[in-house]
C-alpha atoms as a PDB file:
ATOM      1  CA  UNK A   1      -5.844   4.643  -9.877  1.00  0.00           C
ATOM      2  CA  UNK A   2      -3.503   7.180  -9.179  1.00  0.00           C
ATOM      3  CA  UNK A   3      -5.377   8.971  -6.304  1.00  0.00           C
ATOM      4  CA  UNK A   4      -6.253   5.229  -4.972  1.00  0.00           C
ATOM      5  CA  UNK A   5      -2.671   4.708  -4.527  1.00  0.00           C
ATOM      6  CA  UNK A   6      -2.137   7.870  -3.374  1.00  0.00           C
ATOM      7  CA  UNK A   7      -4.424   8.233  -0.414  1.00  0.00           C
ATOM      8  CA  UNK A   8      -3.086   4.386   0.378  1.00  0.00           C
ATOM      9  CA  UNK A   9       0.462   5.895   0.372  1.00  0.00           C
ATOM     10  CA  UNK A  10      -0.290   8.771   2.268  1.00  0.00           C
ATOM     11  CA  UNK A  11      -1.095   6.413   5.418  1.00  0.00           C
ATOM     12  CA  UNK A  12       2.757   5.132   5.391  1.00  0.00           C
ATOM     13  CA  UNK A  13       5.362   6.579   7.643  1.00  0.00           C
ATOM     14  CA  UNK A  14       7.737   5.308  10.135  1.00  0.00           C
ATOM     15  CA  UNK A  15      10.320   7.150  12.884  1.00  0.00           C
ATOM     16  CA  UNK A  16      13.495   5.303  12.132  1.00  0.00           C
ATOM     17  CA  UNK A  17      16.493   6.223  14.335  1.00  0.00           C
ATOM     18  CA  UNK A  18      20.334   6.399  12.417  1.00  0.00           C
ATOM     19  CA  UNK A  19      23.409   5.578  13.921  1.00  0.00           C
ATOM     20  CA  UNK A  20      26.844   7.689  12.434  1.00  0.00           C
ATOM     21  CA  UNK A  21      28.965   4.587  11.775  1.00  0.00           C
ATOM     22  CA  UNK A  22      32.163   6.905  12.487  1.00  0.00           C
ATOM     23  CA  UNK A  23      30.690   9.028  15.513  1.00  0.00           C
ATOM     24  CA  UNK A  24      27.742   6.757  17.358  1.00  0.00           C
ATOM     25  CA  UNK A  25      25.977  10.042  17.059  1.00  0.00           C
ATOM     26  CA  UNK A  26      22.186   9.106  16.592  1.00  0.00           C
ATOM     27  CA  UNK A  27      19.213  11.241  14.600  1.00  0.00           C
ATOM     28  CA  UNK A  28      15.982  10.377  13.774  1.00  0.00           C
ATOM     29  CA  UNK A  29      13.793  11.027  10.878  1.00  0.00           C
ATOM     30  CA  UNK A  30      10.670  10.248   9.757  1.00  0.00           C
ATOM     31  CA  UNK A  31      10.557   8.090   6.416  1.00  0.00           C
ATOM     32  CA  UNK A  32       7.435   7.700   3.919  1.00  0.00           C
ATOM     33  CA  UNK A  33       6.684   8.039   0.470  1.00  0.00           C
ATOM     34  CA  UNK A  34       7.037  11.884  -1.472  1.00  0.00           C
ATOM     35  CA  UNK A  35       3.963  13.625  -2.113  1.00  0.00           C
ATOM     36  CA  UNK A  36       2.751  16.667  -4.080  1.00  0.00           C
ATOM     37  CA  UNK A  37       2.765  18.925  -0.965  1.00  0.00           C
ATOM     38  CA  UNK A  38       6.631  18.543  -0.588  1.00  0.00           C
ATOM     39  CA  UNK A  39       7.332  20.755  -3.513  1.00  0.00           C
ATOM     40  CA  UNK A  40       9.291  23.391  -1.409  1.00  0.00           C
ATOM     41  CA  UNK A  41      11.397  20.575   0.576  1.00  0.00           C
ATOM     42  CA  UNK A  42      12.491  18.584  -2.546  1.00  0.00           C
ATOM     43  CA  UNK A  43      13.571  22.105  -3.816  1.00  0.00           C
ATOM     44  CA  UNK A  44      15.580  23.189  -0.724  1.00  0.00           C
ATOM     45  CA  UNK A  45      17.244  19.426  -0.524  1.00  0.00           C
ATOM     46  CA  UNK A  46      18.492  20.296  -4.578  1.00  0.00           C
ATOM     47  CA  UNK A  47      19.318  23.510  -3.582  1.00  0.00           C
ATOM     48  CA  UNK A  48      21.599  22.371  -0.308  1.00  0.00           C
ATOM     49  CA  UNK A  49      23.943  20.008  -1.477  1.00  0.00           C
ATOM     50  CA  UNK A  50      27.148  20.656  -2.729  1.00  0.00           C
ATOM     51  CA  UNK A  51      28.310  21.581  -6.843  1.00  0.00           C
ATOM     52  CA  UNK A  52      30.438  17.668  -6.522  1.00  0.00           C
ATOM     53  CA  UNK A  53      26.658  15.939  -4.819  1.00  0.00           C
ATOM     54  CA  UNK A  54      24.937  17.416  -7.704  1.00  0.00           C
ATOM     55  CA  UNK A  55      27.490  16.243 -10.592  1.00  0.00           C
ATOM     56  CA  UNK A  56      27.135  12.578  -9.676  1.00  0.00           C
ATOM     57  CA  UNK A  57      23.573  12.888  -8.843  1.00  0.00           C
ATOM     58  CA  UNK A  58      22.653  14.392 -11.831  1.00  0.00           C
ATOM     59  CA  UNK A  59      25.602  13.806 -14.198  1.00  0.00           C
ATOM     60  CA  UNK A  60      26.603  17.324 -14.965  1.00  0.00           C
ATOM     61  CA  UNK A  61      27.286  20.483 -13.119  1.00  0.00           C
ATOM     62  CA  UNK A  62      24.973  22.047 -10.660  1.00  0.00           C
ATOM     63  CA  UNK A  63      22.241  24.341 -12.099  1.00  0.00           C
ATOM     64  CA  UNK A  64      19.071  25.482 -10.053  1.00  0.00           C
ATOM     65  CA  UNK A  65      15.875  22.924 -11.222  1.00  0.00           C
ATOM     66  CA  UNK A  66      12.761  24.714 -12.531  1.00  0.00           C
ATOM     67  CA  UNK A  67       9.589  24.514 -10.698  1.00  0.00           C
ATOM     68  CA  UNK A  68       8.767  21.855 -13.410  1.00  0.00           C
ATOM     69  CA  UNK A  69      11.586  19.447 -12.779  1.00  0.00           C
ATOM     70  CA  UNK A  70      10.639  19.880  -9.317  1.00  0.00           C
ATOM     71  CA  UNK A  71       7.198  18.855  -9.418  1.00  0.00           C
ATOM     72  CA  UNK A  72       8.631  15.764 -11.699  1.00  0.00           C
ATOM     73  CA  UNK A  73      10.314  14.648  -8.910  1.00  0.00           C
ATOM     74  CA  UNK A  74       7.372  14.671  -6.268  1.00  0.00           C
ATOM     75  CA  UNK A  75       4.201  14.961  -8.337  1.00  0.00           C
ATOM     76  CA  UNK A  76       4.639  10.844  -8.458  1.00  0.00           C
ATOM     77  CA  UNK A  77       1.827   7.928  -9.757  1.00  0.00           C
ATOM     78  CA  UNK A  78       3.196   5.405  -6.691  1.00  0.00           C
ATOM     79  CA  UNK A  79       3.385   2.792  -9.700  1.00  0.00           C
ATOM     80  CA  UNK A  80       5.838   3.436 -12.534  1.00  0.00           C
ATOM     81  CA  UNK A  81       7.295   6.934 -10.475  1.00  0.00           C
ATOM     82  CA  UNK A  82       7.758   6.205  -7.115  1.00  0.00           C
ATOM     83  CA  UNK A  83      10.141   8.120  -4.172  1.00  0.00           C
ATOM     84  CA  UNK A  84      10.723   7.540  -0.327  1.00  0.00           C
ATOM     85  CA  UNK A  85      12.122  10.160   1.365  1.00  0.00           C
ATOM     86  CA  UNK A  86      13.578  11.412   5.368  1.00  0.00           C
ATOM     87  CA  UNK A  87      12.434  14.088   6.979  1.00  0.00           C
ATOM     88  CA  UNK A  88      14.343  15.936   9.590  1.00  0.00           C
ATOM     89  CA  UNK A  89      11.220  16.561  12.247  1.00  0.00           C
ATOM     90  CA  UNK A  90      13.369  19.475  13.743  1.00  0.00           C
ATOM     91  CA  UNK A  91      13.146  21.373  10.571  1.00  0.00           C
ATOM     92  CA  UNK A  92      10.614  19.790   8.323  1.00  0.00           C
ATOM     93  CA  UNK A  93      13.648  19.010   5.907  1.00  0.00           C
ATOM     94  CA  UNK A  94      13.805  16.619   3.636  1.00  0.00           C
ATOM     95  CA  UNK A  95      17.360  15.138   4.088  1.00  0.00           C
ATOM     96  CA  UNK A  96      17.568  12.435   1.782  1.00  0.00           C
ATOM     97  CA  UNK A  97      15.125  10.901  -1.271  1.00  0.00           C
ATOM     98  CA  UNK A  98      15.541   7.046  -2.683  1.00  0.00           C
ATOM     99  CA  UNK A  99      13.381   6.936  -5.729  1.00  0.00           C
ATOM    100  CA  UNK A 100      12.566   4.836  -8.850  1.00  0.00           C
ATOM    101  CA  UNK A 101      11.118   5.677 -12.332  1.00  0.00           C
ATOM    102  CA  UNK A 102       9.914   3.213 -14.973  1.00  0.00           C
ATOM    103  CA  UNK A 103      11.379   2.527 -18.114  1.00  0.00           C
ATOM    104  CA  UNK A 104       8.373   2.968 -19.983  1.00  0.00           C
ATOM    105  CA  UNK A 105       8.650   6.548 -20.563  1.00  0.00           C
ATOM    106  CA  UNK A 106      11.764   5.470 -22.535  1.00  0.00           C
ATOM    107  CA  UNK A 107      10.437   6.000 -26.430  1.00  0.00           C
ATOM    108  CA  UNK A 108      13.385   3.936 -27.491  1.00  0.00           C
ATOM    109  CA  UNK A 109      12.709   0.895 -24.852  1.00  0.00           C
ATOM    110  CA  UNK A 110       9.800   1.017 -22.941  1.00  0.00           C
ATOM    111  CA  UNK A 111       9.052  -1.727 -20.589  1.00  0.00           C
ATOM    112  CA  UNK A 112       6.618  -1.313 -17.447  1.00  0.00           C
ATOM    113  CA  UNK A 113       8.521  -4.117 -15.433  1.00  0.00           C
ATOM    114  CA  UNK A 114      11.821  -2.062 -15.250  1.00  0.00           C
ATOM    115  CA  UNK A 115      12.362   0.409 -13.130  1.00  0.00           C
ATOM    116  CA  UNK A 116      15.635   3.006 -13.102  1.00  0.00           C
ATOM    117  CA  UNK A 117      16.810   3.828  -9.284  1.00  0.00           C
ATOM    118  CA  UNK A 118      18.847   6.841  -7.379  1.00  0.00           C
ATOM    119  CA  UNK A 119      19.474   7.878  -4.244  1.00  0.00           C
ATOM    120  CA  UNK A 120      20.450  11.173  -3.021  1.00  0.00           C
ATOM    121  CA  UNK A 121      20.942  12.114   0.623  1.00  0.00           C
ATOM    122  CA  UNK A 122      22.167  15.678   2.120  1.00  0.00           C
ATOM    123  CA  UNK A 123      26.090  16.267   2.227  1.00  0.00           C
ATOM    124  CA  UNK A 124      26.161  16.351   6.097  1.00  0.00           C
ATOM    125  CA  UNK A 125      24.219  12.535   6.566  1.00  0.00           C
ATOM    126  CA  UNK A 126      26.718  10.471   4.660  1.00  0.00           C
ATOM    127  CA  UNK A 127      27.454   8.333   7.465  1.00  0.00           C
ATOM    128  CA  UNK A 128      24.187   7.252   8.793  1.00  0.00           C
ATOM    129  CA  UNK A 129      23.515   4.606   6.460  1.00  0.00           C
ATOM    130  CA  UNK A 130      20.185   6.459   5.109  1.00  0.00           C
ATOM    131  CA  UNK A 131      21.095   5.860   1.382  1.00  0.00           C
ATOM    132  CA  UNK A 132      21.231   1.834   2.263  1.00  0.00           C
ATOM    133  CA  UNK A 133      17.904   1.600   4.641  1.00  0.00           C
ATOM    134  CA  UNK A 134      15.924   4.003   2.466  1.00  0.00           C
ATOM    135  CA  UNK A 135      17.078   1.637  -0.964  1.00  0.00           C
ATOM    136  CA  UNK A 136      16.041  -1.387   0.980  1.00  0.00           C
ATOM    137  CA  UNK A 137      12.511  -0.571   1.527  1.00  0.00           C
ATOM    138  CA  UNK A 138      12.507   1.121  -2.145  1.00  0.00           C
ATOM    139  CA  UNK A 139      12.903  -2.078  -3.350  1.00  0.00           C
ATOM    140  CA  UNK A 140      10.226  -3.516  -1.358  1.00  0.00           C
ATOM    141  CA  UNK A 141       7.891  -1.111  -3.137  1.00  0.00           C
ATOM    142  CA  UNK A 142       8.719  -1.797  -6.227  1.00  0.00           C
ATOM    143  CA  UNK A 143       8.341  -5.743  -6.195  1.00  0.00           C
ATOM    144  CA  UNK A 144       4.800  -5.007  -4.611  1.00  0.00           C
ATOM    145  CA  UNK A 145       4.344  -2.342  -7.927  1.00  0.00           C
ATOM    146  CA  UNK A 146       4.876  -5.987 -10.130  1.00  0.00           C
ATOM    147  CA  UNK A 147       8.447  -4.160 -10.760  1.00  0.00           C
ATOM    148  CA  UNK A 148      11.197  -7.101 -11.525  1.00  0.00           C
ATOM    149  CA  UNK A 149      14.081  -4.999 -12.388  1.00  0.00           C
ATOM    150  CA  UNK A 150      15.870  -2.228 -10.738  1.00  0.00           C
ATOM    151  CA  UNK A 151      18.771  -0.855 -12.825  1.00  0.00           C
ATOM    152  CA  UNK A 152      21.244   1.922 -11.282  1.00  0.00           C
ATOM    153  CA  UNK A 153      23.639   3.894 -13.435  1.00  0.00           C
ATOM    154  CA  UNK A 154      26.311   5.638 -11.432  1.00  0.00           C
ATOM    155  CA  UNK A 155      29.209   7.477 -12.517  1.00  0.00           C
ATOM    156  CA  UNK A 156      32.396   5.981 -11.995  1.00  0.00           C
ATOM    157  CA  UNK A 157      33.395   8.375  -9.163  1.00  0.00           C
ATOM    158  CA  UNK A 158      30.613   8.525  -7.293  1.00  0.00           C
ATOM    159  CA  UNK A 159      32.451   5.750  -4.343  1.00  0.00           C
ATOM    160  CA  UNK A 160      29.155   6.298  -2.415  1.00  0.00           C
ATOM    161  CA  UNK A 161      26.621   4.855  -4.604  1.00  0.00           C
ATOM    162  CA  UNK A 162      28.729   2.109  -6.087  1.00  0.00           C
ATOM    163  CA  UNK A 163      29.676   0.993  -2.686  1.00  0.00           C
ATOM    164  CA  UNK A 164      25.827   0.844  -1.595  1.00  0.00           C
ATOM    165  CA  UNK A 165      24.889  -0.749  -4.762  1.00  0.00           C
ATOM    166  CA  UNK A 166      27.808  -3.100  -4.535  1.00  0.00           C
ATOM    167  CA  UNK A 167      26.463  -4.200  -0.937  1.00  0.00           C
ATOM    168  CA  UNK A 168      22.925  -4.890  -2.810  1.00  0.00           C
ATOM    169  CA  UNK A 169      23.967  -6.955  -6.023  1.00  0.00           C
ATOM    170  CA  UNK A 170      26.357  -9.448  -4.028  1.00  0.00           C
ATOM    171  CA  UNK A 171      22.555 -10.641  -2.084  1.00  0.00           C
ATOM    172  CA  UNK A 172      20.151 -10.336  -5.126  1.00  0.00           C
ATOM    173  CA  UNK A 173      20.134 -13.464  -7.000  1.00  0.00           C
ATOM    174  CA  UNK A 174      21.258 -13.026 -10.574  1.00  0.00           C
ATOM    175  CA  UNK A 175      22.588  -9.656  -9.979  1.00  0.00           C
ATOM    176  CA  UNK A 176      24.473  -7.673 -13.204  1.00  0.00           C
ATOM    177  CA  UNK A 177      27.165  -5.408 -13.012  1.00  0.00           C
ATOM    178  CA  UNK A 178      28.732  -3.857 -16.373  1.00  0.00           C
ATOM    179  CA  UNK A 179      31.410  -0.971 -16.617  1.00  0.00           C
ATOM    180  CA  UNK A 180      30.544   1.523 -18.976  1.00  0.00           C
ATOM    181  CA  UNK A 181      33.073   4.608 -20.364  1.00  0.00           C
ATOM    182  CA  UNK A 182      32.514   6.543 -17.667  1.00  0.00           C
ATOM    183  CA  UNK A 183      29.439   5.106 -15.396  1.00  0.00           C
ATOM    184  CA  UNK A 184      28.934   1.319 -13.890  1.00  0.00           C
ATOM    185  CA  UNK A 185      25.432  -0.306 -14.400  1.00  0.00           C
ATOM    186  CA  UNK A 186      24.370  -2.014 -11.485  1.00  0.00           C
ATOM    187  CA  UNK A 187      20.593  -4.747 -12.871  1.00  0.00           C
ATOM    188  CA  UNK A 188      19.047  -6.180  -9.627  1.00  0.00           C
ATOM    189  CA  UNK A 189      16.047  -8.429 -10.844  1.00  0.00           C
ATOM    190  CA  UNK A 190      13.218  -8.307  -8.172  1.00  0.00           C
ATOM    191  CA  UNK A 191      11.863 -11.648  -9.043  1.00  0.00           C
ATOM    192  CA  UNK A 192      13.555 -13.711  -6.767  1.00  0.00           C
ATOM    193  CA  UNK A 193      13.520 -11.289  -3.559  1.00  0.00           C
ATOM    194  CA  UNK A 194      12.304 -13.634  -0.758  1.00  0.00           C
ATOM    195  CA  UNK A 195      12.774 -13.862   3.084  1.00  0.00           C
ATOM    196  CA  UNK A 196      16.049 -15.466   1.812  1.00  0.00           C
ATOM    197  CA  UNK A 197      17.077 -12.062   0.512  1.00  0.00           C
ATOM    198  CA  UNK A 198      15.672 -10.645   3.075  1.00  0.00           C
ATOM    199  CA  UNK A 199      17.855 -12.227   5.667  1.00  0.00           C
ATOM    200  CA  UNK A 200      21.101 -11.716   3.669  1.00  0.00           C
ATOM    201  CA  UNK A 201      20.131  -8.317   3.363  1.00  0.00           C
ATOM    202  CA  UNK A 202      20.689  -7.847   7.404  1.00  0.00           C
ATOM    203  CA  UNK A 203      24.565  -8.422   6.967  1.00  0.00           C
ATOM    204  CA  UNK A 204      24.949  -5.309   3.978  1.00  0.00           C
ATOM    205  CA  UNK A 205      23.379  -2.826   6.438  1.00  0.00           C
ATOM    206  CA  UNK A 206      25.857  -0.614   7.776  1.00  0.00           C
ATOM    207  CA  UNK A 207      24.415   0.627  11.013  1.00  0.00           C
ATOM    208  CA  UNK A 208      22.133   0.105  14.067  1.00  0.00           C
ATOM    209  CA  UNK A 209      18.494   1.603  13.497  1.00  0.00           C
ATOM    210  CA  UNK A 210      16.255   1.760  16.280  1.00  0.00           C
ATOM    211  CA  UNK A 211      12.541   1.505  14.570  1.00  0.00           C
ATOM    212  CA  UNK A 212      10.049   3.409  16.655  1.00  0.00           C
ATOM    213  CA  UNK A 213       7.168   1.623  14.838  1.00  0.00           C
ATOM    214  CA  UNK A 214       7.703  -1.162  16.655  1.00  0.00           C
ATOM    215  CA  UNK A 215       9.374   0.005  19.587  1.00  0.00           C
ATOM    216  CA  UNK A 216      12.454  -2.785  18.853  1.00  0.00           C
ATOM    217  CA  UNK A 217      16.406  -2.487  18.518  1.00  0.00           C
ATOM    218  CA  UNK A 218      17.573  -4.328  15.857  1.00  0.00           C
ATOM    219  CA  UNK A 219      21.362  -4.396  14.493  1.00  0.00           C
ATOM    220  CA  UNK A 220      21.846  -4.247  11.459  1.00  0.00           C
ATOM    221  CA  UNK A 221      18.705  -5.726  10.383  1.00  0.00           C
ATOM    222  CA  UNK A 222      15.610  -4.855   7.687  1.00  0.00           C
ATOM    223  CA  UNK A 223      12.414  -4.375  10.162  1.00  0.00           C
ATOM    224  CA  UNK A 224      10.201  -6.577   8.083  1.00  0.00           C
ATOM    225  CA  UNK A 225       9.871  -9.251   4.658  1.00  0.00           C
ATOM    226  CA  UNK A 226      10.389  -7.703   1.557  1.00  0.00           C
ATOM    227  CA  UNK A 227       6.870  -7.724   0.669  1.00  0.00           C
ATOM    228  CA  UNK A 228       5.498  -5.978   3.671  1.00  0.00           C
ATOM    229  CA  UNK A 229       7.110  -2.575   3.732  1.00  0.00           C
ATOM    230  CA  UNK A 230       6.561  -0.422   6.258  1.00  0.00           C
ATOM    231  CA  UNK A 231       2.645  -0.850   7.313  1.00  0.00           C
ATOM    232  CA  UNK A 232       1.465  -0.483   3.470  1.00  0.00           C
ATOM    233  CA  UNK A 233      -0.737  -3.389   3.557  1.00  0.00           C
ATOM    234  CA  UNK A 234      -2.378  -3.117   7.167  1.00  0.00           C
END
């Protein structure tokens, strides 16, 4: 099943074209799924960003991952474990990762329908509105997966996440928000994420993106349903 999925996911990628919503400046990157073979660039993306990225990333102060941890984060089943990432095609960097794990590996709660999500995106591409577009499709992955729950913890000073997260729970139907002693839960059931969704989603995204799959400009607006990411099922 795993190797199914994998060679299914392997097909999926799509040029995608950022705006800097303080500078115009524009850079594209290529976005698809992780995979085994990005070992190195998932390494050099932890290793890159600053000791402050890492602590509300990660919850605690920067250390550098074993080759273990590593491989946890790209060695992926594309069902319960599941990451998109942005490639730099300048550098063959990875510059940013959007990823979810299931809740079944909890021992204490396990439930395959749950899913736990994070973002992370390089220091210098704050502003490009990555960490929004990159969620967006994650979700879309996830509801195809049978997913129908994504739950984000972030730490109450990370103002990046909680503002993108904040963006996502006021157009997901039934959305939870809880303030914990020092993180904010953020529970975004996945049940109820139709074309309805999908249009309200068009007014949370920050910036232009210029989609070279399909060769259209569109402001501020998801390129396709939320069942239909990127060209998975053609």
């Amino acid at each position: 099943m795993v190797s199914e999925k994998k060679a299914k996911y392997s097909r999926v990628s799509r040029d995608v074209t950022f705006q800097n919503s303080k500078t115009s400046k524009t850079l594209t990157f290529e976005m698809r799924p992780i995979s085994p073979d990005d070992d190195e660039r998932e390494a050099l993306l932890l290793d890159s960003i600053s000791d402050q990225s890492h602590s509300l990333r990660f919850f605690g102060p920067k250390r550098k991952m074993t080759g273990k941890e590593v491989k946890y984060f790209t060695h992926v089943d594309y069902r319960d474990d599941f990451a998109l990432c942005c490639v730099d095609p300048a550098t063959d960097e990875i510059i940013a990762v959007a990823r979810y794990f299931s809740l079944s590996h909890d021992p204490f709660s396990p439930n395959h329908d749950v899913v736990e999500v994070a973002i992370l995106v390089a220091d210098e591409y704050s502003s490009f509105g990555i960490g929004t577009y990159l969620m967006y499709h994650l979700f879309q992955f996830a509801a195809i997966e049978g997913k129908t729950m994504a739950v984000a913890e972030v730490l109450k000073e990370n103002v990046f996440a909680r503002q993108l997260f904040d963006r996502f729970i006021k157009v997901f139907p039934d959305s939870k928000i809880s303030f914990q002693d020092d993180y904010v839960e953020f529970r975004m059931p996945l049940t109820k994420c139709g074309e309805e969704t999908c249009y309200e989603i068009d007014q949370i995204l920050p910036v232009t993106y210029h989609d070279l799959a399909s060769k259209e400009i569109f402001h501020t607006s998801p390129p396709q349903p939320l069942r239909t990411p990127l060209d998975v099922n053609k």
